[in-house]
PDB file of N, CA and C in Angstrom:
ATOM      1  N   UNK A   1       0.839  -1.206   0.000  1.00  0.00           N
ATOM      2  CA  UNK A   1       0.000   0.000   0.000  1.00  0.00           C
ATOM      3  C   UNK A   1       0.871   1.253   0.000  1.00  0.00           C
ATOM      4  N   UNK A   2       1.967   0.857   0.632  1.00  0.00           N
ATOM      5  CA  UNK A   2       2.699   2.410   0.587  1.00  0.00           C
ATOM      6  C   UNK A   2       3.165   2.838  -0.174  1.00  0.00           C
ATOM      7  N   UNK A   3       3.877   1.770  -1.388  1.00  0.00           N
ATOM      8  CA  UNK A   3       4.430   1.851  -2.657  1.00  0.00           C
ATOM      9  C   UNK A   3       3.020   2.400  -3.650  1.00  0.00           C
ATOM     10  N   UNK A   4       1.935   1.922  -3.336  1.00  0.00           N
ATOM     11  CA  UNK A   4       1.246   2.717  -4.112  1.00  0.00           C
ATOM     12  C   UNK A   4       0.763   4.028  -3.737  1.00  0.00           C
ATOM     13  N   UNK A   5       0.876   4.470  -2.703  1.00  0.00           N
ATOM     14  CA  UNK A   5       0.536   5.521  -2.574  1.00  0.00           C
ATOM     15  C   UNK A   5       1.468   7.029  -2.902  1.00  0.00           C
ATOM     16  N   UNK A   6       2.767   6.263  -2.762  1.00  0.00           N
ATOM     17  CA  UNK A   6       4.043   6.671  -2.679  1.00  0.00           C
ATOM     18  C   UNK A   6       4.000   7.024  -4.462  1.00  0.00           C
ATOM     19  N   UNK A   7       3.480   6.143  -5.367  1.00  0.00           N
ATOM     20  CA  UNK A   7       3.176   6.765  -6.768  1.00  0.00           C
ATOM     21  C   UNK A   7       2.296   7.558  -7.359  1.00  0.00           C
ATOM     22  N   UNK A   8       1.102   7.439  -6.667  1.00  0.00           N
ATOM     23  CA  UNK A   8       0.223   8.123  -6.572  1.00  0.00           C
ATOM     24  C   UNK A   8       0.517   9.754  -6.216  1.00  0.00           C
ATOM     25  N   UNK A   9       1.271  10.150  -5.433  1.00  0.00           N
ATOM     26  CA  UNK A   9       1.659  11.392  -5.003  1.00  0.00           C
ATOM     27  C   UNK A   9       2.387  11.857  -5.920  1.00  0.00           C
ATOM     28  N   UNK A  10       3.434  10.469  -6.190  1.00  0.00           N
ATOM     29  CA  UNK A  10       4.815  11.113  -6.932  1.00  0.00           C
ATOM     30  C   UNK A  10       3.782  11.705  -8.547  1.00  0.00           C
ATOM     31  N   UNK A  11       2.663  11.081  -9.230  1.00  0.00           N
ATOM     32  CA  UNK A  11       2.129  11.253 -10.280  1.00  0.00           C
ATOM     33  C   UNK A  11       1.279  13.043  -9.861  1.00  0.00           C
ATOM     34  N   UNK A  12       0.823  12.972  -8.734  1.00  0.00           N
ATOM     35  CA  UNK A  12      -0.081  14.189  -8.354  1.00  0.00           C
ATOM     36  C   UNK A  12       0.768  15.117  -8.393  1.00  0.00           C
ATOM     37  N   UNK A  13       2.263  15.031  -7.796  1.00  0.00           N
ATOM     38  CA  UNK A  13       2.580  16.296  -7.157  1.00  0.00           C
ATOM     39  C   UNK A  13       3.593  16.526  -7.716  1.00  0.00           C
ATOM     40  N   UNK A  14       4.026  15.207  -8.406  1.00  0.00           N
ATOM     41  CA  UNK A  14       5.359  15.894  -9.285  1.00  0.00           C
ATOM     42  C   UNK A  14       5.283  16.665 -10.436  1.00  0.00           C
ATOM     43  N   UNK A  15       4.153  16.442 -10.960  1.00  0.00           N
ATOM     44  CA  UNK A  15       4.003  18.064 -12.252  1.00  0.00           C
ATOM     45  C   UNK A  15       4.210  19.483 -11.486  1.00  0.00           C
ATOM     46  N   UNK A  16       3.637  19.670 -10.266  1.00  0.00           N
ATOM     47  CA  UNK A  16       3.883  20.541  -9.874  1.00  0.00           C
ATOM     48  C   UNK A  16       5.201  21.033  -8.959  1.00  0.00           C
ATOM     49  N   UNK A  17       5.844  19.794  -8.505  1.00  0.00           N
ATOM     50  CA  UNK A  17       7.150  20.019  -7.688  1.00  0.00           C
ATOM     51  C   UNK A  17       8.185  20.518  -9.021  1.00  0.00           C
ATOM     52  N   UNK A  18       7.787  19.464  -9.683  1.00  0.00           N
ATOM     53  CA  UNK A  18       9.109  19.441 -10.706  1.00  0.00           C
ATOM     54  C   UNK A  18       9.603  20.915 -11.095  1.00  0.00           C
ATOM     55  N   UNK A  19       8.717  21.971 -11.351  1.00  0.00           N
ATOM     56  CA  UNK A  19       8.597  23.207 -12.293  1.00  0.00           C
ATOM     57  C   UNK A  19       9.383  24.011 -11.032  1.00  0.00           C
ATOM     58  N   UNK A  20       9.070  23.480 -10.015  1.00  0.00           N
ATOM     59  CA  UNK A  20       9.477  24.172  -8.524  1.00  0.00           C
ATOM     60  C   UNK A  20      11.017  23.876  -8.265  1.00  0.00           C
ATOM     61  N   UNK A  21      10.838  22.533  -8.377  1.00  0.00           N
ATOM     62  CA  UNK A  21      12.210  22.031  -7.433  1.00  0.00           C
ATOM     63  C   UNK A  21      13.542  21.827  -9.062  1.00  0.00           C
ATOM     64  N   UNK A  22      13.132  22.005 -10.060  1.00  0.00           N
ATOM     65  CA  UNK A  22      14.658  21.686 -11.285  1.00  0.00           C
ATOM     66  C   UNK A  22      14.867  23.057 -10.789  1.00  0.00           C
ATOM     67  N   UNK A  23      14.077  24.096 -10.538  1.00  0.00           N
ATOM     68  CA  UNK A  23      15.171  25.481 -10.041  1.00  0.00           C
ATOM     69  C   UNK A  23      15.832  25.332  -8.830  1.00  0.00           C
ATOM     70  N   UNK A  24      15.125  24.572  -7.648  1.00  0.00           N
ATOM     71  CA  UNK A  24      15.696  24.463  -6.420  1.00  0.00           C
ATOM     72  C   UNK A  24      16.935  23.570  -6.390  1.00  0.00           C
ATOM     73  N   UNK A  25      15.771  22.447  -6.459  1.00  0.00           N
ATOM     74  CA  UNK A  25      16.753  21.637  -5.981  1.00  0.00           C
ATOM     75  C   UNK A  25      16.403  20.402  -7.121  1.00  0.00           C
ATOM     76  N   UNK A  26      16.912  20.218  -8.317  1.00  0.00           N
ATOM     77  CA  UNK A  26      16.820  19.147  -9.215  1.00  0.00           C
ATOM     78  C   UNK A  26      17.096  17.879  -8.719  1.00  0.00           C
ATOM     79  N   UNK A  27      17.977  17.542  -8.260  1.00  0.00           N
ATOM     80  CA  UNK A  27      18.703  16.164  -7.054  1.00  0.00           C
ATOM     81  C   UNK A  27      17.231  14.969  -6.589  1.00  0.00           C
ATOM     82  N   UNK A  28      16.209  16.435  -6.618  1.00  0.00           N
ATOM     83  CA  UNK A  28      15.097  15.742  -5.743  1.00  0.00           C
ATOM     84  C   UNK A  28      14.042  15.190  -6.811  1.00  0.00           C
ATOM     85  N   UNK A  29      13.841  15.725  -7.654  1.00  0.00           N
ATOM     86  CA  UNK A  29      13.207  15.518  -9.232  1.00  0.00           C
ATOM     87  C   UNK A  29      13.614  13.714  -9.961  1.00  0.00           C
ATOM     88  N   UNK A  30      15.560  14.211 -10.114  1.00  0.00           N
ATOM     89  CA  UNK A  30      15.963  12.824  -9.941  1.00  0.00           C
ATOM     90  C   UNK A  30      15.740  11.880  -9.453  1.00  0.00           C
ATOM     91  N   UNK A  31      15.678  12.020  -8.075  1.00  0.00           N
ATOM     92  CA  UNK A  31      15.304  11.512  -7.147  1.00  0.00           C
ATOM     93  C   UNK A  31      14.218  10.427  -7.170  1.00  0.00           C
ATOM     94  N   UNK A  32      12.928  11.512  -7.365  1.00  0.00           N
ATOM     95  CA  UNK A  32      11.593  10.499  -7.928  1.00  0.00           C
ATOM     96  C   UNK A  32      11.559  10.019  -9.076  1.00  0.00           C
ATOM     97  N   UNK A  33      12.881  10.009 -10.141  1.00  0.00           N
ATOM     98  CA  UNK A  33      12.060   9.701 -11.203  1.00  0.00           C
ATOM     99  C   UNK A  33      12.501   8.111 -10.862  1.00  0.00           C
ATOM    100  N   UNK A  34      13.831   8.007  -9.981  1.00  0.00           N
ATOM    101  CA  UNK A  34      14.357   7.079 -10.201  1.00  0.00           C
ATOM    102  C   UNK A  34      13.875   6.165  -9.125  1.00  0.00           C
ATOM    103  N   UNK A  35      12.951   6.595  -7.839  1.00  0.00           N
ATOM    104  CA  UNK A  35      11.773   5.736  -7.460  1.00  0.00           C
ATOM    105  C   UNK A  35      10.985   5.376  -8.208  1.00  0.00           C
ATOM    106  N   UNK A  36      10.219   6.143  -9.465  1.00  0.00           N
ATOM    107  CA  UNK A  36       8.879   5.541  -9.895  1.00  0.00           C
ATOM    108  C   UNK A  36      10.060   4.200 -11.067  1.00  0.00           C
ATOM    109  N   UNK A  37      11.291   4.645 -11.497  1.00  0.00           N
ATOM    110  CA  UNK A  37      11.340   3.779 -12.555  1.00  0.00           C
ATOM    111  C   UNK A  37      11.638   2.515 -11.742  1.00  0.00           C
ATOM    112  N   UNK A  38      12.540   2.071 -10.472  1.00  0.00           N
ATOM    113  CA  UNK A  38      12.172   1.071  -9.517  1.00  0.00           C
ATOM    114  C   UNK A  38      11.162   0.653  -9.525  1.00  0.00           C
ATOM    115  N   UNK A  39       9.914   1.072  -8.693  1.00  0.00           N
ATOM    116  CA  UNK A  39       8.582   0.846  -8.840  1.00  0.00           C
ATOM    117  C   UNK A  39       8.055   0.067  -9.872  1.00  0.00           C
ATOM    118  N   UNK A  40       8.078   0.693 -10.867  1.00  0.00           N
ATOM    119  CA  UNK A  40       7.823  -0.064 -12.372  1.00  0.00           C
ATOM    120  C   UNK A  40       8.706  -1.204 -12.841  1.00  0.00           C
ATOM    121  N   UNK A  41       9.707  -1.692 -12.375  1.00  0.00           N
ATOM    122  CA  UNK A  41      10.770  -2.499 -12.686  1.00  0.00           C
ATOM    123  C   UNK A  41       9.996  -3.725 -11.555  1.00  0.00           C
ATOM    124  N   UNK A  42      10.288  -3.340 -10.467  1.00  0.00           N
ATOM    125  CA  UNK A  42       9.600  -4.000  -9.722  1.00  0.00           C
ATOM    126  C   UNK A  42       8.068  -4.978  -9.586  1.00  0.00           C
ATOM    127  N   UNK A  43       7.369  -3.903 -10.373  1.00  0.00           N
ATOM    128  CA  UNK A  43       6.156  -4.597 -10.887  1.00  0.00           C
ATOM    129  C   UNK A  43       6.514  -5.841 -11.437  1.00  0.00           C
TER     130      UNK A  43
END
């Protein structure tokens, strides 16, 4: 359940972090992409 929820957010909130955080802090952008592509590997 947490892994899905954990994508669920990353899908909600990362359109909007992303535009936020590649100026801040990109590291963190990376970050999720390379949880959701785990995630999906994992499947």
């Amino acid at each position: 359940m947490k892994v899905r929820l954990q994508i669920f957010i990353d899908k909600k909130v990362n359109l909007r972090f992303r535009k936020k955080f590649v100026r801040k802090k990109g590291d963190l952008s990376k970050f999720i992409e390379e949880l959701m592509v785990k995630k999906l590997k994992s499947k």
